[in-house]
PDB file of N, CA and C in Angstrom:
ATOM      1  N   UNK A   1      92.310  86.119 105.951  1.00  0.00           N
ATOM      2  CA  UNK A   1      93.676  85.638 106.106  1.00  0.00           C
ATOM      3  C   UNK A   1      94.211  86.092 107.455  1.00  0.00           C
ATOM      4  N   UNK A   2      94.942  85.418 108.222  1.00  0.00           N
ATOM      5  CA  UNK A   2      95.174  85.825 109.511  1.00  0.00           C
ATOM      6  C   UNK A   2      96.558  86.540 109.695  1.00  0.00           C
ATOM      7  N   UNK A   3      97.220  86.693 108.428  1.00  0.00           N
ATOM      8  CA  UNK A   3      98.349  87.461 108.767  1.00  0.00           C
ATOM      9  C   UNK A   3      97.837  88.813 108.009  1.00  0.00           C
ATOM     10  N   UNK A   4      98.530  89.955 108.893  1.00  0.00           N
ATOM     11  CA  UNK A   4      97.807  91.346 108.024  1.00  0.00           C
ATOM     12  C   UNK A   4      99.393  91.943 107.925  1.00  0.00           C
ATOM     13  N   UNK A   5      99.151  92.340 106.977  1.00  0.00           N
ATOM     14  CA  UNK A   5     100.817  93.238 106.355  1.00  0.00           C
ATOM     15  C   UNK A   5     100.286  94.634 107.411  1.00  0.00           C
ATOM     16  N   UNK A   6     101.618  95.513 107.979  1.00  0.00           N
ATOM     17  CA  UNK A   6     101.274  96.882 108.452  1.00  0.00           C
ATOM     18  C   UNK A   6     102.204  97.430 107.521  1.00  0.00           C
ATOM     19  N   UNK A   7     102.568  97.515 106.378  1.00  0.00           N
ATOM     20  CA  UNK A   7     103.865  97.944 105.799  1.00  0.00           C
ATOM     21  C   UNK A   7     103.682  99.261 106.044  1.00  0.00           C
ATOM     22  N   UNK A   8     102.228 100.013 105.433  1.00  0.00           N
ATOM     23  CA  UNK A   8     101.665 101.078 105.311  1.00  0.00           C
ATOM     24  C   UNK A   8     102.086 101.926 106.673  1.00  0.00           C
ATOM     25  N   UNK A   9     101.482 101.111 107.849  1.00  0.00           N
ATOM     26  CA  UNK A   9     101.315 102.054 108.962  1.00  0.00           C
ATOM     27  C   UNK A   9     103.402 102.428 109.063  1.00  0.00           C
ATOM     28  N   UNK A  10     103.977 100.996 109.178  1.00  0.00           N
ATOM     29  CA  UNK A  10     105.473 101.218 109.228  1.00  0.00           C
ATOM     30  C   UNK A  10     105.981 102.627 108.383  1.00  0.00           C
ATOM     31  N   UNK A  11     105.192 102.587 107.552  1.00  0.00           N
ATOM     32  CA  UNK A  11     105.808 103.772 106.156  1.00  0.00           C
ATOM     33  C   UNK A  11     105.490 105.186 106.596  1.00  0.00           C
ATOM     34  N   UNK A  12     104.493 105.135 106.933  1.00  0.00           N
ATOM     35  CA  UNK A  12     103.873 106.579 107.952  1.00  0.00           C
ATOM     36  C   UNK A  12     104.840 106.817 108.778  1.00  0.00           C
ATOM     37  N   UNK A  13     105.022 105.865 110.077  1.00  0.00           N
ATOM     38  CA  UNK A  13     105.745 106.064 110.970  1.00  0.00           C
ATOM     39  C   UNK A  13     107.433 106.410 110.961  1.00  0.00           C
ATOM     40  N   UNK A  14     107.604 106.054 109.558  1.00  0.00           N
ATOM     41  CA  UNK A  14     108.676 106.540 109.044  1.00  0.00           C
ATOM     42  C   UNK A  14     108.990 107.693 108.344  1.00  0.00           C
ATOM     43  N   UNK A  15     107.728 108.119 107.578  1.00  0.00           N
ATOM     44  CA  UNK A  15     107.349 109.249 106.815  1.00  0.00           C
ATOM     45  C   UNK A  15     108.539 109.247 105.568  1.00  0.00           C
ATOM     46  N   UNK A  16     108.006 107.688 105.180  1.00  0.00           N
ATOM     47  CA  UNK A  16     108.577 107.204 103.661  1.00  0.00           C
ATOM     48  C   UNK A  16     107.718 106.941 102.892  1.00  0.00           C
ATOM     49  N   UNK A  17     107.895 107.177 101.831  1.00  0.00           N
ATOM     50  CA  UNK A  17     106.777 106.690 100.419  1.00  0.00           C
ATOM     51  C   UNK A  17     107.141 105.145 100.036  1.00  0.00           C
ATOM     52  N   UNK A  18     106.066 104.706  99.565  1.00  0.00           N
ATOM     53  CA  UNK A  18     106.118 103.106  98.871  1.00  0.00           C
ATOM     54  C   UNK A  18     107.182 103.497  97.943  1.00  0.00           C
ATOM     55  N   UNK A  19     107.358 104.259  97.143  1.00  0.00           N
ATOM     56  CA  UNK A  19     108.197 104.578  95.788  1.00  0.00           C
ATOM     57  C   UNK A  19     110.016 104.951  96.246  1.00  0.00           C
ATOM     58  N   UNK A  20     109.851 105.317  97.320  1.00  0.00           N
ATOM     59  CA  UNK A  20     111.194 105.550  97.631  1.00  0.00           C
ATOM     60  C   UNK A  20     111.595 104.274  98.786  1.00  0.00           C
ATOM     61  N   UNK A  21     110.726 103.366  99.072  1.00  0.00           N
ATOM     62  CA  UNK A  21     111.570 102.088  99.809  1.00  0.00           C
ATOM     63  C   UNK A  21     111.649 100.960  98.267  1.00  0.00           C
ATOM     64  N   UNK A  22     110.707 101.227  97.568  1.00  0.00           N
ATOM     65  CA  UNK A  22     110.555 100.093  96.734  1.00  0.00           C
ATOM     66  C   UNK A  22     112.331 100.623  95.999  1.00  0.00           C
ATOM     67  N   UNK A  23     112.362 102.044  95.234  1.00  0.00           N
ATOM     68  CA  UNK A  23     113.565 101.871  95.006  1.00  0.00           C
ATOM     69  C   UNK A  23     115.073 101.900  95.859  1.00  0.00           C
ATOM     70  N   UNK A  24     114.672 101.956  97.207  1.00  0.00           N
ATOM     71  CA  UNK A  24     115.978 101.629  98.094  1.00  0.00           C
ATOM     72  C   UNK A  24     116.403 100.335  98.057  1.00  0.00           C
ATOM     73  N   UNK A  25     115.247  99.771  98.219  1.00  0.00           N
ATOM     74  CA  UNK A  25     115.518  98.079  97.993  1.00  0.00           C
ATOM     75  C   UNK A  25     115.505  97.228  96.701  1.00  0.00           C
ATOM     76  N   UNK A  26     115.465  97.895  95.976  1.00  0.00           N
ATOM     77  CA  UNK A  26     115.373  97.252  94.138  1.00  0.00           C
ATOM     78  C   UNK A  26     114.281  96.322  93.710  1.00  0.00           C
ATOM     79  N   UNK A  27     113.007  96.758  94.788  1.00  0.00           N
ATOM     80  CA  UNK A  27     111.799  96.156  94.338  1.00  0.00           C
ATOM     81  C   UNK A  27     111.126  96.868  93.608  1.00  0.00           C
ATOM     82  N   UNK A  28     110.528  96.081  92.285  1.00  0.00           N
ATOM     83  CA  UNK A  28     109.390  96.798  91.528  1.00  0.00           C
ATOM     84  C   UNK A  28     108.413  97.694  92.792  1.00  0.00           C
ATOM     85  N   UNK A  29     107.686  99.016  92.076  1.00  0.00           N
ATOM     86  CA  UNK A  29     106.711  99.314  92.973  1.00  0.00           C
ATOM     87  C   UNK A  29     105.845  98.672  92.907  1.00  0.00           C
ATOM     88  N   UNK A  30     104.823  97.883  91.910  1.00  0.00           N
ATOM     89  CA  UNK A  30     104.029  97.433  91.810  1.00  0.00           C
ATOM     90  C   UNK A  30     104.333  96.235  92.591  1.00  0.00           C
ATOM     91  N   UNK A  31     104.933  95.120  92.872  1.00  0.00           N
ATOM     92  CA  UNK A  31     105.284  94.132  93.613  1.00  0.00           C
ATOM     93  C   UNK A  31     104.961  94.558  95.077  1.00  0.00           C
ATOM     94  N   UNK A  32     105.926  95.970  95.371  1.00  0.00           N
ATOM     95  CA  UNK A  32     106.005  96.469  96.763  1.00  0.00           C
ATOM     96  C   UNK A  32     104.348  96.866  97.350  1.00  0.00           C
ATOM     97  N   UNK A  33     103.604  97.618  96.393  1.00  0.00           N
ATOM     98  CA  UNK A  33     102.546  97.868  96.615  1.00  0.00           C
ATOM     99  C   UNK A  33     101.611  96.566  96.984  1.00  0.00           C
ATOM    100  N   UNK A  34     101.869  95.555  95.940  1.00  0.00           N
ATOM    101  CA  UNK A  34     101.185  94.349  96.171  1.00  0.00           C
ATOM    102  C   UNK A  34     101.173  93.867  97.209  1.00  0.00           C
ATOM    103  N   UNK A  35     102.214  93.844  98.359  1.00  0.00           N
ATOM    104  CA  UNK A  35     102.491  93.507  99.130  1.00  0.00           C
ATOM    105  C   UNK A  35     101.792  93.661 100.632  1.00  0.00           C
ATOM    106  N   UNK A  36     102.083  95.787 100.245  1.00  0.00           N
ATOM    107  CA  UNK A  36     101.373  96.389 101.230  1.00  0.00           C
ATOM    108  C   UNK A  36     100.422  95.942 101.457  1.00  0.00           C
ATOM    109  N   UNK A  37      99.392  95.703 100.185  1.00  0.00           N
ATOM    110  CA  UNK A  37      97.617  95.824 100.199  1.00  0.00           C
ATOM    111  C   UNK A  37      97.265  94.414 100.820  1.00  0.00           C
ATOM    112  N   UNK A  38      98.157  92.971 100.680  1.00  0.00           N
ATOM    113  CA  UNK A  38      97.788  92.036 101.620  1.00  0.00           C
ATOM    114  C   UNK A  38      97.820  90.995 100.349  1.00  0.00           C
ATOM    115  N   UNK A  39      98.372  91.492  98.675  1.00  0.00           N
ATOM    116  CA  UNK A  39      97.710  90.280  97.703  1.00  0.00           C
ATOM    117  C   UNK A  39      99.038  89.526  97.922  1.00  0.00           C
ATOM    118  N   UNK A  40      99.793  89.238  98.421  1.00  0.00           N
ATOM    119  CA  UNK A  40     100.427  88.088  97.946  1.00  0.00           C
ATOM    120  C   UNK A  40     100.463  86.900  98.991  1.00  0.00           C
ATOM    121  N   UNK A  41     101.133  85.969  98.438  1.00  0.00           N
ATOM    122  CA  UNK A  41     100.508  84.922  98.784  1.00  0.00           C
ATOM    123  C   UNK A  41     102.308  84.354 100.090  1.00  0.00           C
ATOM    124  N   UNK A  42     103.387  85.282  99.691  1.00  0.00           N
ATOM    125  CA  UNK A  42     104.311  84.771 100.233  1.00  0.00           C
ATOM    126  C   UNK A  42     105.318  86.248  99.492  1.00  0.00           C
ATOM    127  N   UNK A  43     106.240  85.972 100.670  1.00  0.00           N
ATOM    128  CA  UNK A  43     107.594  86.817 101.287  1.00  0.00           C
ATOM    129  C   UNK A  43     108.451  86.161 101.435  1.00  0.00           C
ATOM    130  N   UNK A  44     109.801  86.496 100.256  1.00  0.00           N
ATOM    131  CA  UNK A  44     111.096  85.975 100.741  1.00  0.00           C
ATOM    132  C   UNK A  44     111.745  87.098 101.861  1.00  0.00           C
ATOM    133  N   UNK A  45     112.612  85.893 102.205  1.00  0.00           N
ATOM    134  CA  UNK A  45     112.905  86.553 103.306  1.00  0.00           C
ATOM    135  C   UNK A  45     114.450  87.944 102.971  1.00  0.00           C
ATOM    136  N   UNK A  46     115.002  87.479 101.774  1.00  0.00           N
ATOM    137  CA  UNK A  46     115.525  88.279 101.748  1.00  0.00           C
ATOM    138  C   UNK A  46     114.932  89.604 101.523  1.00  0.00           C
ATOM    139  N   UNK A  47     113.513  90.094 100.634  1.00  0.00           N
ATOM    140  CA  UNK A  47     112.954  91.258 100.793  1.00  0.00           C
ATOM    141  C   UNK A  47     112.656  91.682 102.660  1.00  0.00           C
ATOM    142  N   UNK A  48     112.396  90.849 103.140  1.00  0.00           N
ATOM    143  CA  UNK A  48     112.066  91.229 104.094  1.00  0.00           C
ATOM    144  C   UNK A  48     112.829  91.764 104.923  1.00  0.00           C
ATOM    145  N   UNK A  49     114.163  91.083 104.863  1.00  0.00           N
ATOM    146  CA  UNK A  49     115.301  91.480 105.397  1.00  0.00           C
ATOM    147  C   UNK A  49     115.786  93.167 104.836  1.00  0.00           C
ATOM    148  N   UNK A  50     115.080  93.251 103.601  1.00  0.00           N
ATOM    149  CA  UNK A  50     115.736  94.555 103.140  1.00  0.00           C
ATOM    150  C   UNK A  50     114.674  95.633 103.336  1.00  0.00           C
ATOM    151  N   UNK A  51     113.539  95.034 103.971  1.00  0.00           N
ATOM    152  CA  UNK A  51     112.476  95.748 104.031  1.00  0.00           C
ATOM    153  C   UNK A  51     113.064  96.331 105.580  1.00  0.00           C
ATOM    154  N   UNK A  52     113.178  95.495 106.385  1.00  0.00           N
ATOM    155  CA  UNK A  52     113.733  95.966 107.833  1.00  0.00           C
ATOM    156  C   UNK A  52     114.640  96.831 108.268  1.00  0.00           C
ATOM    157  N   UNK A  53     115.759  96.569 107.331  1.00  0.00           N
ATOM    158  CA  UNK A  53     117.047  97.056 107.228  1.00  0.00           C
ATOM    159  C   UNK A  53     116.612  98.490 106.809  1.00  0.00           C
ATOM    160  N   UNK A  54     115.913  98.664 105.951  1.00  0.00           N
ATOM    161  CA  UNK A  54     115.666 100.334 105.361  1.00  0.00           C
ATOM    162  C   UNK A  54     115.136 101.062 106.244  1.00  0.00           C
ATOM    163  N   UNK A  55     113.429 100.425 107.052  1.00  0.00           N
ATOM    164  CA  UNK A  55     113.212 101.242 107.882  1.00  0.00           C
ATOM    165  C   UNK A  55     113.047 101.110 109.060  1.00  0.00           C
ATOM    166  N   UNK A  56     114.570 100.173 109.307  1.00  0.00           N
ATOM    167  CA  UNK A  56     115.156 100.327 111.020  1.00  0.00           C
ATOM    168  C   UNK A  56     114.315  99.560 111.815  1.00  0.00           C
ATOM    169  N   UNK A  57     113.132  98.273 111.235  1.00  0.00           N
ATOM    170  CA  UNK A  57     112.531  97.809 112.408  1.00  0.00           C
ATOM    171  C   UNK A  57     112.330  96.180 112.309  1.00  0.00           C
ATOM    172  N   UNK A  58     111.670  96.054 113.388  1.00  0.00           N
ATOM    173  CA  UNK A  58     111.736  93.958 112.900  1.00  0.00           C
ATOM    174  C   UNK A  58     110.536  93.691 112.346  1.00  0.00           C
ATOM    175  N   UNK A  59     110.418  92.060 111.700  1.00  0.00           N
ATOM    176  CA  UNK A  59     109.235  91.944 110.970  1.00  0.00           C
ATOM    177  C   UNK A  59     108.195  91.532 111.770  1.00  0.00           C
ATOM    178  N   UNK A  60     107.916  91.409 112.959  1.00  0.00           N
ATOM    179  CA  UNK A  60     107.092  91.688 113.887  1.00  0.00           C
ATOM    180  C   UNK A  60     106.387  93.441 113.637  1.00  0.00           C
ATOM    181  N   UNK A  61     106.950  94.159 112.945  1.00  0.00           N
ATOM    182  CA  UNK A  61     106.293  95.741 112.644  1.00  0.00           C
ATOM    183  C   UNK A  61     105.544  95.796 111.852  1.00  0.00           C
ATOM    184  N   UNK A  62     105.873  94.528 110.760  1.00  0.00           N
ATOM    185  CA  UNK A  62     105.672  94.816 109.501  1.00  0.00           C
ATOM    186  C   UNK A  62     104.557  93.395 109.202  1.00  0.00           C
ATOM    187  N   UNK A  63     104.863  92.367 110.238  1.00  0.00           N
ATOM    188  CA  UNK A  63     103.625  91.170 110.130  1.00  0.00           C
ATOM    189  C   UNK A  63     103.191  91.187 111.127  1.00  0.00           C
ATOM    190  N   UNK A  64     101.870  90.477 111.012  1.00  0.00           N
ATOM    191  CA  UNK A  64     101.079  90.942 112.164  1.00  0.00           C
ATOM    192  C   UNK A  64     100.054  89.496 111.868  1.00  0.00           C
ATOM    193  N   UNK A  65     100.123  88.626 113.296  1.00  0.00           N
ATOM    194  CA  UNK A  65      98.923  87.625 113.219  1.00  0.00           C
ATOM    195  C   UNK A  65      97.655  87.314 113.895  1.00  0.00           C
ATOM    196  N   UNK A  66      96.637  87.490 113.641  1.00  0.00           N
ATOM    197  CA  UNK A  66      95.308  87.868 113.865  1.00  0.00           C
ATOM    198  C   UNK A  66      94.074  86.170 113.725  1.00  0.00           C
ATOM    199  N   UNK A  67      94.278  86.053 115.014  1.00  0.00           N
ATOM    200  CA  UNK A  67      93.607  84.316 115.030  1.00  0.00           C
ATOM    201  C   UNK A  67      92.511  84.591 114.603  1.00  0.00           C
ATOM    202  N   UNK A  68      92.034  83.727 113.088  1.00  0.00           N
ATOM    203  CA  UNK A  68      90.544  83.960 112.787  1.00  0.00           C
ATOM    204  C   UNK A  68      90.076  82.881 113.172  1.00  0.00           C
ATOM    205  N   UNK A  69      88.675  83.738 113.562  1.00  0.00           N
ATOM    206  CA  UNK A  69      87.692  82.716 114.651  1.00  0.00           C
ATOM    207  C   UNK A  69      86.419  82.196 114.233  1.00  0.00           C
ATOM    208  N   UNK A  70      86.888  81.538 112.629  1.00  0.00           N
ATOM    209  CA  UNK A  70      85.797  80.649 111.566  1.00  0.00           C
ATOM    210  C   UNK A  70      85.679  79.586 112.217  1.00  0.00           C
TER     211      UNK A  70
END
């Protein structure tokens, strides 16, 4: 898939846990986690918006597109 989630690296760089953004933003963890690891298939934008808003950065931090060369 050519888009890669960095949520993880963002979360480091913040030195936040999945469990404490998932409940800042009123996302299940399991959803939030899903997210991180790359399974879903689509992002509203309002999570995303609340994903940014929490840890201060744009979704350029947090998406990332990677031309695959099949």
């Amino acid at each position: 898939m050519p888009i890669i989630i960095r949520l993880d690296r963002v979360l480091a760089d913040k030195k936040m846990k999945l469990n404490d953004l998932a409940d800042q933003i009123g996302i299940s963890n399991v959803n939030l986690s899903n997210l991180k690891t790359g399974k879903v298939k689509a992002i509203r934008f309002s999570t995303l918006e609340a994903i940014c808003e929490t840890l201060d950065c744009q979704p350029g931090d947090i998406l990332e597109y990677v031309h695959d060369e099949e």
